[in-house]
C-alpha atoms as a PDB file:
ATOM      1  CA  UNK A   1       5.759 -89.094   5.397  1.00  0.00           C
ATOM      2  CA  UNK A   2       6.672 -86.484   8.042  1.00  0.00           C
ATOM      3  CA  UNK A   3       9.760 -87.998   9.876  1.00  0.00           C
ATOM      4  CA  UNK A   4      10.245 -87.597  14.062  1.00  0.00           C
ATOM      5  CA  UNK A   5      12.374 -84.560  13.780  1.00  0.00           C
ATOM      6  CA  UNK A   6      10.331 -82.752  11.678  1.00  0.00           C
ATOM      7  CA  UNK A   7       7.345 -83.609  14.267  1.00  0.00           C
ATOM      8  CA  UNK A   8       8.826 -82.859  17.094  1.00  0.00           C
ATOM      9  CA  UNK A   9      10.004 -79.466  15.554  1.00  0.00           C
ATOM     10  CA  UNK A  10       6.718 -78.689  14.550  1.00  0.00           C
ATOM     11  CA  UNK A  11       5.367 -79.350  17.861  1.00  0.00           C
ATOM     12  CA  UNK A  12       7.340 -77.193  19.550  1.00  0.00           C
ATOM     13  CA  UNK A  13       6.799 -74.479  17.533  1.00  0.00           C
ATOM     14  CA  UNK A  14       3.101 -75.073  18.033  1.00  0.00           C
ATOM     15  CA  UNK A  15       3.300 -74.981  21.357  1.00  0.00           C
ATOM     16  CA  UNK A  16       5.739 -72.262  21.522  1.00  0.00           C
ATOM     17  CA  UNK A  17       3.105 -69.882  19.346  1.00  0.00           C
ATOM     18  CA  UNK A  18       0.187 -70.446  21.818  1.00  0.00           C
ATOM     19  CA  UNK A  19       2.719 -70.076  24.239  1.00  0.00           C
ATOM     20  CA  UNK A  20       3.713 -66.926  22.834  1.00  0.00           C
ATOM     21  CA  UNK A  21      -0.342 -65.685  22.434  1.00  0.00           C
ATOM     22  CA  UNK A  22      -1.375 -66.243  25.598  1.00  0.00           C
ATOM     23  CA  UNK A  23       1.764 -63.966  26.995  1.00  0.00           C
ATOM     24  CA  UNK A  24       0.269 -61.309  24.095  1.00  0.00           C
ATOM     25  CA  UNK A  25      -2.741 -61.630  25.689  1.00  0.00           C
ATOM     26  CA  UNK A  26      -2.184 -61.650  29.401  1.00  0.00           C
ATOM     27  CA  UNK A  27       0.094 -58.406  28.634  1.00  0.00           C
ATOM     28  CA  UNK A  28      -3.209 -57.046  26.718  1.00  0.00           C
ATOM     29  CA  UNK A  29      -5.086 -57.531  29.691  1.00  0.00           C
ATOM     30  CA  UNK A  30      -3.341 -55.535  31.987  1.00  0.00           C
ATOM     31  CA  UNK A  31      -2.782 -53.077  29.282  1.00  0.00           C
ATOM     32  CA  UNK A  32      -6.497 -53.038  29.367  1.00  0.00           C
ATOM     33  CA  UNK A  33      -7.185 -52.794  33.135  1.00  0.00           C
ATOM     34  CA  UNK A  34      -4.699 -50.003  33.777  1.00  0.00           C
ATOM     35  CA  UNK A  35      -6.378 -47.820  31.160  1.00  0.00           C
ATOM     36  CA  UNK A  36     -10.019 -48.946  32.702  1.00  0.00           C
ATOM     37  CA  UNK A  37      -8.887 -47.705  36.177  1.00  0.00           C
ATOM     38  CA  UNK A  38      -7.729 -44.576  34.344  1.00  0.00           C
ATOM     39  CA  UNK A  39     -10.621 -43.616  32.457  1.00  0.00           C
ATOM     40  CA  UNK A  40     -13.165 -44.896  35.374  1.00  0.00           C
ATOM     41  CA  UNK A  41     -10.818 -42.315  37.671  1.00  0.00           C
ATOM     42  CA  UNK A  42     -11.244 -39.459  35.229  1.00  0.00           C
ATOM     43  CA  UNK A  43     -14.886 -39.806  35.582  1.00  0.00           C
ATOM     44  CA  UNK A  44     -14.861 -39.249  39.294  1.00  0.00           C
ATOM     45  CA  UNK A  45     -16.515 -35.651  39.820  1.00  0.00           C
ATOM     46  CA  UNK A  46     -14.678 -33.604  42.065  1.00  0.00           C
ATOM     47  CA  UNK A  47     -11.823 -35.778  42.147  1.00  0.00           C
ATOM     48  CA  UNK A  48      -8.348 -34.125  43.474  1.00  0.00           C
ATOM     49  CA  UNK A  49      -5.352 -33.872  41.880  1.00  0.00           C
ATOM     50  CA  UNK A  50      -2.942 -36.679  42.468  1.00  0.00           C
ATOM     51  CA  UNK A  51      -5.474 -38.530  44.276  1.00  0.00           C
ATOM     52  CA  UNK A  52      -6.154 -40.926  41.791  1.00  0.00           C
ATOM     53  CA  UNK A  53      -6.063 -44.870  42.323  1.00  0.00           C
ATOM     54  CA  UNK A  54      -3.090 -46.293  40.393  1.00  0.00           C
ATOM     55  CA  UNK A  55      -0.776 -49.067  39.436  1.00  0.00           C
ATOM     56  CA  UNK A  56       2.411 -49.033  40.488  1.00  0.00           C
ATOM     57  CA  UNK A  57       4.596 -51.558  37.959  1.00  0.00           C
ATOM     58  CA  UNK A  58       7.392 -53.133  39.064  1.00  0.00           C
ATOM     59  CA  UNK A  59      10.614 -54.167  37.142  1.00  0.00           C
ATOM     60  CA  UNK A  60      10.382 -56.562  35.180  1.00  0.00           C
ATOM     61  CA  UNK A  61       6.631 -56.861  35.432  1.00  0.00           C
ATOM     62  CA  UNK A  62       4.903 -53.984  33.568  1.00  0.00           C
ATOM     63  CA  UNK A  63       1.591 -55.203  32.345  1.00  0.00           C
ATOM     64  CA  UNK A  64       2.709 -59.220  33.785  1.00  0.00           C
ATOM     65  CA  UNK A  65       1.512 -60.286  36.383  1.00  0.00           C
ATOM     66  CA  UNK A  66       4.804 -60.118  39.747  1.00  0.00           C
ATOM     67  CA  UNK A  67       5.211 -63.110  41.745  1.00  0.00           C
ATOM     68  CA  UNK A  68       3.595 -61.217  44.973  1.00  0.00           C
ATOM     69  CA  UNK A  69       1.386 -57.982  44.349  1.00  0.00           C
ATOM     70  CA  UNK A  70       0.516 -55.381  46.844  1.00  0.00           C
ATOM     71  CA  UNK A  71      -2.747 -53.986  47.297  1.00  0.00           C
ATOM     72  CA  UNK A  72      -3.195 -50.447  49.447  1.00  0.00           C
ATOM     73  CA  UNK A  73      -5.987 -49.699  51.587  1.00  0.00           C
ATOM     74  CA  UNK A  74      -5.913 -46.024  52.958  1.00  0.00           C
ATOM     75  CA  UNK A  75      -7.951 -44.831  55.967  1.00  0.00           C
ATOM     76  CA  UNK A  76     -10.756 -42.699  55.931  1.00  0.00           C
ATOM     77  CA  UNK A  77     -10.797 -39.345  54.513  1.00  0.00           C
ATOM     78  CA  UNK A  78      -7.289 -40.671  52.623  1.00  0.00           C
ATOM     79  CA  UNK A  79      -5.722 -41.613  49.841  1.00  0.00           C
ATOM     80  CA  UNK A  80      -3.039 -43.705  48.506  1.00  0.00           C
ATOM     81  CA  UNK A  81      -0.389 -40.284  49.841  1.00  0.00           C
ATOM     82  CA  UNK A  82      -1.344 -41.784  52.844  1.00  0.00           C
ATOM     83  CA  UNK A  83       1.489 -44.893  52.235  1.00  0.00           C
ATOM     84  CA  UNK A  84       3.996 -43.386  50.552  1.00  0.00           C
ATOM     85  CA  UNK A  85       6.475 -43.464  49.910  1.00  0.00           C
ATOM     86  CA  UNK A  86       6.743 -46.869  51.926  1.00  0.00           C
ATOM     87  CA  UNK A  87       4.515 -48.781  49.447  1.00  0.00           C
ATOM     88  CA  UNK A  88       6.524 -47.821  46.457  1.00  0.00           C
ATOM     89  CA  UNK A  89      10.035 -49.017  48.151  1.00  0.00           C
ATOM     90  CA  UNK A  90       7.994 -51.936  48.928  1.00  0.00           C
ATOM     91  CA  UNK A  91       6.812 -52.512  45.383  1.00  0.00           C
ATOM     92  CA  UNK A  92      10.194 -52.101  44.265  1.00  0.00           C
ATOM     93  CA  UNK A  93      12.311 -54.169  47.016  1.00  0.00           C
ATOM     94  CA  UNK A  94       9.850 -57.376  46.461  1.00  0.00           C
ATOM     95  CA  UNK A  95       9.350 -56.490  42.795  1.00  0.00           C
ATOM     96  CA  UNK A  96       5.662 -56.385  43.376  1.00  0.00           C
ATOM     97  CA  UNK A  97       3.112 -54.804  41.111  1.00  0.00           C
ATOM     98  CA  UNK A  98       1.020 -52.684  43.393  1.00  0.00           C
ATOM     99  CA  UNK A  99      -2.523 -51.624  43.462  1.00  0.00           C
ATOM    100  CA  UNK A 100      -2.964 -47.854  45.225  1.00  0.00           C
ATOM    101  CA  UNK A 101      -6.663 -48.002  45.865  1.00  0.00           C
ATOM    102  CA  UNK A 102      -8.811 -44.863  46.184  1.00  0.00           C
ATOM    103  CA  UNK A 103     -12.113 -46.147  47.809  1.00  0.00           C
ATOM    104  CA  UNK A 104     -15.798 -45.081  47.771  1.00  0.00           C
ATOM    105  CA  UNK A 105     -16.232 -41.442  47.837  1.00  0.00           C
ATOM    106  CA  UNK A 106     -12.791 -40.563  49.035  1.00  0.00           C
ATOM    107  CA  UNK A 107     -10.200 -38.107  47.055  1.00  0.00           C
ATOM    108  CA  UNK A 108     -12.928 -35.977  46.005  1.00  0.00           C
ATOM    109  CA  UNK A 109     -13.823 -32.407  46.937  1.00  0.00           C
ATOM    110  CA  UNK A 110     -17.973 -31.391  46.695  1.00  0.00           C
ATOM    111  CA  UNK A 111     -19.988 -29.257  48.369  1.00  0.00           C
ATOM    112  CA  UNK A 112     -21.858 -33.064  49.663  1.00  0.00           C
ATOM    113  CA  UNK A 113     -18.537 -35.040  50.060  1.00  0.00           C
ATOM    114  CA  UNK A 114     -19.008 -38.510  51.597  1.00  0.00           C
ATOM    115  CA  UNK A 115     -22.781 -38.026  51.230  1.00  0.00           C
ATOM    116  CA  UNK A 116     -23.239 -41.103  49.116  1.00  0.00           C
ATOM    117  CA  UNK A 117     -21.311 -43.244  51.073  1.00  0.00           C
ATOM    118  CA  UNK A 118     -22.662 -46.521  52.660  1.00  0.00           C
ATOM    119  CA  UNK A 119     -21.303 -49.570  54.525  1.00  0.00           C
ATOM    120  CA  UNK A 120     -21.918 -51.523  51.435  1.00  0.00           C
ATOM    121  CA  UNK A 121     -20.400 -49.473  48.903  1.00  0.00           C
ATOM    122  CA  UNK A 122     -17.172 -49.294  50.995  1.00  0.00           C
ATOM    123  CA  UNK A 123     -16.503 -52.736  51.523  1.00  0.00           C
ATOM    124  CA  UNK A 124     -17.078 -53.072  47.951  1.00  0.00           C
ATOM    125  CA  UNK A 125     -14.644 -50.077  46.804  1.00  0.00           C
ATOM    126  CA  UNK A 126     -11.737 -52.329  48.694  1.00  0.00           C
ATOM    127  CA  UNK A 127     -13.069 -55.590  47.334  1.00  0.00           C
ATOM    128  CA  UNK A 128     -12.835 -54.195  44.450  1.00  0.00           C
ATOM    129  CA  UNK A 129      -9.248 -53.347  44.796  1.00  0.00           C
ATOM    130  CA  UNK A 130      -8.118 -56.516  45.919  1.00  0.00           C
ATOM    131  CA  UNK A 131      -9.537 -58.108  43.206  1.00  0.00           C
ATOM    132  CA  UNK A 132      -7.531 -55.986  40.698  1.00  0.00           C
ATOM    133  CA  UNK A 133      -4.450 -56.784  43.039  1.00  0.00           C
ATOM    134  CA  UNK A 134      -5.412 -60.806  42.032  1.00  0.00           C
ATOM    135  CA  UNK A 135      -5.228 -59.543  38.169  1.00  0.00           C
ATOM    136  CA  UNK A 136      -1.641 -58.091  39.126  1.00  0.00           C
ATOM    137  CA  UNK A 137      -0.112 -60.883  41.135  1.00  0.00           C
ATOM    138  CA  UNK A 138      -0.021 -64.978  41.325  1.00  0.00           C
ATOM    139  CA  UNK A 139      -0.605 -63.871  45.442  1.00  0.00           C
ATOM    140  CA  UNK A 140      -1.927 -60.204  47.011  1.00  0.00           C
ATOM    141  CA  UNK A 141      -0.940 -59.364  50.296  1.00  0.00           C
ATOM    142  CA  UNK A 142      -2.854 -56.248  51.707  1.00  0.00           C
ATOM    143  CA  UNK A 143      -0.992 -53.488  53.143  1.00  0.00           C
ATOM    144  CA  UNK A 144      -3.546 -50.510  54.970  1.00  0.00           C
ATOM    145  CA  UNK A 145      -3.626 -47.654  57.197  1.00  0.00           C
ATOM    146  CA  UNK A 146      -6.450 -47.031  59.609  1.00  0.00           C
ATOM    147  CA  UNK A 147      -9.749 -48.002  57.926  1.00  0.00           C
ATOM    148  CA  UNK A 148      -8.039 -49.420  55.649  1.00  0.00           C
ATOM    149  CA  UNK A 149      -7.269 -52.200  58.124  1.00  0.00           C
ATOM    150  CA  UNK A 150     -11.218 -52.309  58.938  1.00  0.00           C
ATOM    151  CA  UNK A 151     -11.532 -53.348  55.648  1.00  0.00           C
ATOM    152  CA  UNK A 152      -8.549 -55.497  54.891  1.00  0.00           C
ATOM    153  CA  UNK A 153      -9.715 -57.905  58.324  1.00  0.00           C
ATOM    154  CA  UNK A 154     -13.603 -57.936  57.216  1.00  0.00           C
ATOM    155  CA  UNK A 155     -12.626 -59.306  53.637  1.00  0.00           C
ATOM    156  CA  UNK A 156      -9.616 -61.412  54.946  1.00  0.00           C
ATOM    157  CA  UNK A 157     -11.714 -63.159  57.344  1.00  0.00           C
ATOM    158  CA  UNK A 158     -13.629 -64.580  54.246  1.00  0.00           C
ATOM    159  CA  UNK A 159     -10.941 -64.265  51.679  1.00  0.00           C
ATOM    160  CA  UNK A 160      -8.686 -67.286  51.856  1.00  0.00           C
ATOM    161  CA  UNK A 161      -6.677 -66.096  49.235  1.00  0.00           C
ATOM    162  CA  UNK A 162      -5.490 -62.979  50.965  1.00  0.00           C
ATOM    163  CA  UNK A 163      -2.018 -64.694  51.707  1.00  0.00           C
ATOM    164  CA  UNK A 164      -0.652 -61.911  54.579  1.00  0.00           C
ATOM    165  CA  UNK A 165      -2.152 -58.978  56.198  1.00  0.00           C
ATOM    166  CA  UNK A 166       0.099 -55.921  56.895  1.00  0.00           C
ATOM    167  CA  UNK A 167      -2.007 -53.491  59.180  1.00  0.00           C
ATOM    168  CA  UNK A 168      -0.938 -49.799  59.739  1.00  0.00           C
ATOM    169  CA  UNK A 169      -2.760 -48.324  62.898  1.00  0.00           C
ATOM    170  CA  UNK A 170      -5.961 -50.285  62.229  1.00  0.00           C
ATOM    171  CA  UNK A 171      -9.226 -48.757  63.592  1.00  0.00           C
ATOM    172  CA  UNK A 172     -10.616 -51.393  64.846  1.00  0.00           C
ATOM    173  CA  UNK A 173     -12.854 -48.928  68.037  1.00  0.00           C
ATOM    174  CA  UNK A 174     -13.237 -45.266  68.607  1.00  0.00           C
ATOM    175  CA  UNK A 175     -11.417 -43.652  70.801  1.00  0.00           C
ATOM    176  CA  UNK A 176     -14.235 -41.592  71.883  1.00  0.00           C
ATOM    177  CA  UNK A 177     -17.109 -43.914  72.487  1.00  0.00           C
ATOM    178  CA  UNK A 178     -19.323 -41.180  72.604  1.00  0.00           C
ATOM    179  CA  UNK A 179     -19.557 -41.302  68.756  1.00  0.00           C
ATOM    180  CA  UNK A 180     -21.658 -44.388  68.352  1.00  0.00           C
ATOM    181  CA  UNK A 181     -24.004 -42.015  69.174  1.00  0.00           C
ATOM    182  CA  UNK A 182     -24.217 -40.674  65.609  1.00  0.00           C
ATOM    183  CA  UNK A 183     -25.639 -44.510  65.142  1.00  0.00           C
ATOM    184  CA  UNK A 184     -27.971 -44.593  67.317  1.00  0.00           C
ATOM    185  CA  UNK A 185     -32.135 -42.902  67.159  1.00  0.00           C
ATOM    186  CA  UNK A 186     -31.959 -39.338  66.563  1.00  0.00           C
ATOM    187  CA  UNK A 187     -28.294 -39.396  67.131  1.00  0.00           C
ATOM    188  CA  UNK A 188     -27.831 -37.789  63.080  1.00  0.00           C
ATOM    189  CA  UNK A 189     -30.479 -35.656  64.423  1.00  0.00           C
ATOM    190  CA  UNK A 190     -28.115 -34.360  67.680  1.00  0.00           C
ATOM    191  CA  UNK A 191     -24.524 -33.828  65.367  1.00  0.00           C
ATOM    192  CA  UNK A 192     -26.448 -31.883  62.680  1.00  0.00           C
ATOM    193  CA  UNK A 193     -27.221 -29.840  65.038  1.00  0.00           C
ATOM    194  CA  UNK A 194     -24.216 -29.815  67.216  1.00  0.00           C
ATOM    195  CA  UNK A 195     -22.052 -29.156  63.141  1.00  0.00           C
ATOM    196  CA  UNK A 196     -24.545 -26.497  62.336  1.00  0.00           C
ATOM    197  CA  UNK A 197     -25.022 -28.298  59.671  1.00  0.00           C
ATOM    198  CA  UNK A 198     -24.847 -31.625  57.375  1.00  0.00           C
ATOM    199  CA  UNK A 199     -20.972 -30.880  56.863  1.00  0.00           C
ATOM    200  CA  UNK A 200     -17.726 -30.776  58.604  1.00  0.00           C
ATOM    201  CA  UNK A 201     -15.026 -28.844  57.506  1.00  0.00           C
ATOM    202  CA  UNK A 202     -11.461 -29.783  58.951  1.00  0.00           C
ATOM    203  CA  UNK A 203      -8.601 -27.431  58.505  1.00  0.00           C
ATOM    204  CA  UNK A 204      -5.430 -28.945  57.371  1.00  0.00           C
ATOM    205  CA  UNK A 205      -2.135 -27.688  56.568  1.00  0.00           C
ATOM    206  CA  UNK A 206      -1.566 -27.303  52.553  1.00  0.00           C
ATOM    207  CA  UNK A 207       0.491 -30.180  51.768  1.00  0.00           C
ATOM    208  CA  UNK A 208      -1.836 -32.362  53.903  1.00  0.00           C
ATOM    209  CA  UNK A 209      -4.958 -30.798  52.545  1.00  0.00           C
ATOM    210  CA  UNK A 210      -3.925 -31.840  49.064  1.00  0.00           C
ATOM    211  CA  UNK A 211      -3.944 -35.689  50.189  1.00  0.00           C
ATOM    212  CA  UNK A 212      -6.548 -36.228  52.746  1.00  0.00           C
ATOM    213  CA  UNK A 213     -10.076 -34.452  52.698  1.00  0.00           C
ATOM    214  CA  UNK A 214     -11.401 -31.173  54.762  1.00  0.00           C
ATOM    215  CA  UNK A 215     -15.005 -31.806  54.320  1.00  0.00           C
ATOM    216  CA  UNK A 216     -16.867 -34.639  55.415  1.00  0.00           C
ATOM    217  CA  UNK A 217     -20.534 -35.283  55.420  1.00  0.00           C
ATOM    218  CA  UNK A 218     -22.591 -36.796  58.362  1.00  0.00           C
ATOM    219  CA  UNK A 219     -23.339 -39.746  56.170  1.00  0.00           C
ATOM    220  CA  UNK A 220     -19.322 -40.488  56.039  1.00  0.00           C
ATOM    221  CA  UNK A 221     -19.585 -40.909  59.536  1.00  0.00           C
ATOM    222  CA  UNK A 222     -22.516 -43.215  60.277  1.00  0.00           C
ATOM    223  CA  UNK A 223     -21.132 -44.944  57.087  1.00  0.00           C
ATOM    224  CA  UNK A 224     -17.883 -45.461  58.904  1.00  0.00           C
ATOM    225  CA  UNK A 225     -19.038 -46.252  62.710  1.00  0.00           C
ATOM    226  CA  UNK A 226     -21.923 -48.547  61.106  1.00  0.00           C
ATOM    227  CA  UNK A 227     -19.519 -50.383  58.804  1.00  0.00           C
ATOM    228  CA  UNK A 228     -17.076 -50.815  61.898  1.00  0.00           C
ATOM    229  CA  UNK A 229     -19.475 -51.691  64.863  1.00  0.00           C
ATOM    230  CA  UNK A 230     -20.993 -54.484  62.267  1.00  0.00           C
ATOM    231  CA  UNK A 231     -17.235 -56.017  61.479  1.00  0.00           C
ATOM    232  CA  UNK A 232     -14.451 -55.291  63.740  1.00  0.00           C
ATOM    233  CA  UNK A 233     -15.910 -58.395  66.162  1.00  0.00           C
ATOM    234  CA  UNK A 234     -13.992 -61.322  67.994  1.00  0.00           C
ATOM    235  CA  UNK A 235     -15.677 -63.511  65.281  1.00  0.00           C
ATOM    236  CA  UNK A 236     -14.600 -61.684  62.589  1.00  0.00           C
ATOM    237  CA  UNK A 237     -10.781 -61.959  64.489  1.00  0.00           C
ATOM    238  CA  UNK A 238     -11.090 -65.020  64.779  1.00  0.00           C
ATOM    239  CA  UNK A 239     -11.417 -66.121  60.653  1.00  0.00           C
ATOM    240  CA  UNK A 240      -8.443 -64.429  60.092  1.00  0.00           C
ATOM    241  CA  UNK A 241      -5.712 -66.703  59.131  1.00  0.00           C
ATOM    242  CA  UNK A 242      -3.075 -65.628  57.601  1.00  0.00           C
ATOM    243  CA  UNK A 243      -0.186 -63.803  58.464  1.00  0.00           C
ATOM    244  CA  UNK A 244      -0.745 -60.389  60.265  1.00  0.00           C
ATOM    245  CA  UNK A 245       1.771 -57.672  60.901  1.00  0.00           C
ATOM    246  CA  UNK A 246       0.585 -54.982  63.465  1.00  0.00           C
ATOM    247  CA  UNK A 247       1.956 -51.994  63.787  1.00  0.00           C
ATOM    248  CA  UNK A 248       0.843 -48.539  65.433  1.00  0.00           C
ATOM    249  CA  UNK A 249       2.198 -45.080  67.128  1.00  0.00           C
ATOM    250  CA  UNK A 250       2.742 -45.731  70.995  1.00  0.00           C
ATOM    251  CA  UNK A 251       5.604 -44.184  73.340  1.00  0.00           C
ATOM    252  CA  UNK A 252       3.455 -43.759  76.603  1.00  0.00           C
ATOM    253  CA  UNK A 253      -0.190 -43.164  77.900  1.00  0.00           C
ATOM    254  CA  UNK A 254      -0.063 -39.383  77.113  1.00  0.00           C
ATOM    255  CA  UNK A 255       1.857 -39.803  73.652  1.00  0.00           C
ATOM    256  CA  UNK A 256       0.134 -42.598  71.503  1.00  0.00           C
ATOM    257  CA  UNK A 257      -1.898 -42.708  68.849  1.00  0.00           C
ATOM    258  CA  UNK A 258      -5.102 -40.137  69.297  1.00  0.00           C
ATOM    259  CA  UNK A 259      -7.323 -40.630  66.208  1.00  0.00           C
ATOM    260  CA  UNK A 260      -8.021 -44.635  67.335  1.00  0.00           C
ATOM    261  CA  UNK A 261      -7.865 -47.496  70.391  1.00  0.00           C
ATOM    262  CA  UNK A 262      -4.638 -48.534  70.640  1.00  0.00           C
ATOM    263  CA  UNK A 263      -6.118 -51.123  73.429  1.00  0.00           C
ATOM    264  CA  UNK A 264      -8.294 -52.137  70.813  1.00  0.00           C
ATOM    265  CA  UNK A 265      -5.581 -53.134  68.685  1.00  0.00           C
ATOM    266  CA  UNK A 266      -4.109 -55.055  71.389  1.00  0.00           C
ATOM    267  CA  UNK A 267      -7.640 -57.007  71.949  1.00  0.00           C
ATOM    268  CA  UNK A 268      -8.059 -57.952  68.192  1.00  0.00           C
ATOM    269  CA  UNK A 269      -4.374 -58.633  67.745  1.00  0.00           C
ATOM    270  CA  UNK A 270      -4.820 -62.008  70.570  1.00  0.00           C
ATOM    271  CA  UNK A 271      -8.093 -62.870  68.966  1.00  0.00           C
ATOM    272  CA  UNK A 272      -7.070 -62.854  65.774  1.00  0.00           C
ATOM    273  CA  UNK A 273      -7.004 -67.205  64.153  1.00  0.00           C
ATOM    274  CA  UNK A 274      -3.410 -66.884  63.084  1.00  0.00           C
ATOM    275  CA  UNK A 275      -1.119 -68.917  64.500  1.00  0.00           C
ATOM    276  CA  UNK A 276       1.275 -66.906  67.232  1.00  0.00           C
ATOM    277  CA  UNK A 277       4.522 -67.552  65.018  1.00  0.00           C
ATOM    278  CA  UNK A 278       2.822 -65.740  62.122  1.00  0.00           C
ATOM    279  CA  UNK A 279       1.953 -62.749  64.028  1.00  0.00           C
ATOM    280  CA  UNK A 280       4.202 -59.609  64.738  1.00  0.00           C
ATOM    281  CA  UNK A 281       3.470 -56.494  66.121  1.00  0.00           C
ATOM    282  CA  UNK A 282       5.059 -53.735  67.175  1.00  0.00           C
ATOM    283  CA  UNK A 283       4.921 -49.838  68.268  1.00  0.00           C
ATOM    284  CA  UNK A 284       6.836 -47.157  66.665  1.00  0.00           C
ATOM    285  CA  UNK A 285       7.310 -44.784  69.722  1.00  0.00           C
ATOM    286  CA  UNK A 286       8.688 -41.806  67.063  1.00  0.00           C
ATOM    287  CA  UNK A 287       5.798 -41.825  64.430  1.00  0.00           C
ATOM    288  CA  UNK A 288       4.478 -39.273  66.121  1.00  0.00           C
ATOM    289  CA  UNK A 289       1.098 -39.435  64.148  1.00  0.00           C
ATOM    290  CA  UNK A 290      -1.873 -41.512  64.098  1.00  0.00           C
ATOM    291  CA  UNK A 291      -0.167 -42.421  60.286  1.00  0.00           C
ATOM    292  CA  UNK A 292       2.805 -44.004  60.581  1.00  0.00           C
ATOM    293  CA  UNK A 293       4.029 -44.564  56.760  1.00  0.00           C
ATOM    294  CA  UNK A 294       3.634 -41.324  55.014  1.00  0.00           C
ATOM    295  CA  UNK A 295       6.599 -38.933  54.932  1.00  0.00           C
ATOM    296  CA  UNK A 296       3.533 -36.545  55.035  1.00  0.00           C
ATOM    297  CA  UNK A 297       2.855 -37.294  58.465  1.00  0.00           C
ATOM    298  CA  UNK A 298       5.428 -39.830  60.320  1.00  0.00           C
ATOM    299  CA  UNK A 299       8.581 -39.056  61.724  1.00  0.00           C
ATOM    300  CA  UNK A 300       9.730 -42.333  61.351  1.00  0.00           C
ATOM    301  CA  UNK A 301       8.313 -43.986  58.176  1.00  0.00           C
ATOM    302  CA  UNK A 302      11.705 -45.220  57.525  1.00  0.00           C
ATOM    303  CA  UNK A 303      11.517 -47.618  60.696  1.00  0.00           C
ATOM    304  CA  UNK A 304       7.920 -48.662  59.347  1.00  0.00           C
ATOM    305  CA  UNK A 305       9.302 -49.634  56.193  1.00  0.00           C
ATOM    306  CA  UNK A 306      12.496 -51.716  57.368  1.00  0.00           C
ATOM    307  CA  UNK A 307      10.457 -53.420  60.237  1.00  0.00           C
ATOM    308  CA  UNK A 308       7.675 -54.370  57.207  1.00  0.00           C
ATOM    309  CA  UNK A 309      10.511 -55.312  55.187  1.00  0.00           C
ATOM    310  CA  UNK A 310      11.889 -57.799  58.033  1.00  0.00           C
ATOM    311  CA  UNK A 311       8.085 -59.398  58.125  1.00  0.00           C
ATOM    312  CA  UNK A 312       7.387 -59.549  54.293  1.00  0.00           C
ATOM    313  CA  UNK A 313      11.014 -61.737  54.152  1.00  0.00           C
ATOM    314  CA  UNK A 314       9.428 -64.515  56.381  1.00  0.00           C
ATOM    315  CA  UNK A 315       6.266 -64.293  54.213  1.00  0.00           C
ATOM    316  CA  UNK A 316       7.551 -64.056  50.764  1.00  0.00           C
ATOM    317  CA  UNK A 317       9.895 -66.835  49.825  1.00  0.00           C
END
């Protein structure tokens, strides 16, 4: 007859072998999704060097699943460059695996880049990514630049799960009205000819060039405007919950931000459904740039990073 000790003992080391497996096997599964987003990446055609969508493991966590993950959402005609290196210092001051998305059609370089791109297939690129961020980490906040934040509020204001919302010069309107025209009847009709063409080629300098793309189809752009005139409403504002950091270039009317609305910012930053304690924003008069957290671009990513930090800390406990 088996006495109590002996039961007990063998108990535990039951328990402590399933235990044990399902660690194996959680590992496995990350193991497994990192080498999925590598071989679906290497697939890509025309993808750029270094533009890739990645993992970014933190100590202590490679292939388990951190506390908090990160997920990055870059603007349009980006790529994850576009938040470094604050998201890595980030991922490595929270200890917070981190997802570096690279979304529908972007990173690439083809004679039709951005062609294929639709509204739906670019909401779904960054669903997409936050899911993978909910494989990395018990809770994902989303950190994005410029469409990126388009994105992050159209999926947060359905996504309860989304536990904080860190928003880098979101476009939430044009600056120039005039382009809803491309939306509009025979508005395609009027850029194509206006381009000379079904592309548009944007001159960059080198280092910028290797990050963010120089040729964009007219598709891109109805994509875009369509995807943001549909979303970036007061209802849509108004479903968001959870904790929002704002942040964006401003120093005066002549030097602020000239790729989107600043106003606009302002307008869904009041409507937004989070309560007022949970809500920060603030301008970063020295960016400089329309992309405030690449060393790339900003003159003062450093003060984007510390004044993220100081949000995150109230956030993550």
């Amino acid at each position: 007859m088996i006495n109590k000790k002996t039961y007990i003992l063998s108990l535990f080391l039951v328990f402590a072998f399933f235990a044990t497996a399902q660690k194996a096997a959680k590992m496995q599964n990350l193991k497994e999704l990192e080498k999925k987003i590598q071989i679906e990446e290497s697939n890509v055609v025309g993808i750029k060097a270094d533009n890739e969508a990645r993992i970014i493991w933190a100590d202590d966590y490679k292939y388990k699943k951190s506390p908090i993950a990160f997920v990055y959402l870059h603007g349009f005609g980006a790529s994850y460059a576009e938040g470094e290196p604050v998201m890595s210092q980030l991922s490595a001051n929270f200890k917070a695996n981190t997802y570096m998305a690279r979304l529908e059609e972007h990173g690439i370089y083809r004679d039709n880049t951005f062609e294929d791109l639709t509204p739906e297939n670019y909401i779904a690129s960054a669903k997409q990514a936050i899911a993978y961020g909910k494989q990395l980490g018990d809770e994902v906040i989303v950190i994005s630049t410029s469409t990126g934040g388009t994105l992050s509020l159209a999926i947060a204001a359905e996504d309860k799960d989304i536990k904080a919302l860190v928003l880098y010069s979101p476009f939430i309107d044009l600056l120039n009205p005039a382009m809803k025209a491309v939306i509009q009847p025979g508005g395609k009709e009027q850029f194509v000819k206006a381009l000379g063409g079904t592309m548009q080629v944007q001159e960059r300098p080198e280092l910028e060039a290797k990050y963010w793309s120089t040729n964009y189809h007219i598709n891109g752009y109805i994509s875009l405007i369509t995807m943001l005139t549909n979303t970036m409403t007061t209802e849509t504002f108004s479903k968001v919950t959870c904790p929002v950091f704002l942040g964006y270039y401003y120093k005066n009317e002549e030097e602020q931000d000239k790729v989107v609305s600043v106003p606009a910012m302002q307008v869904m930053f009041d409507a937004l459904g989070t309560p007022e304690e949970d809500k920060t924003k603030m301008a970063f008069p020295k960016s400089g740039n329309h992309v405030i957290a690449s060393d790339i671009r900003s003159k003062d990513w450093e003060g984007v990073y510390v004044n993220t930090v100081d949000f995150l800390n109230k956030i993550i406990k």
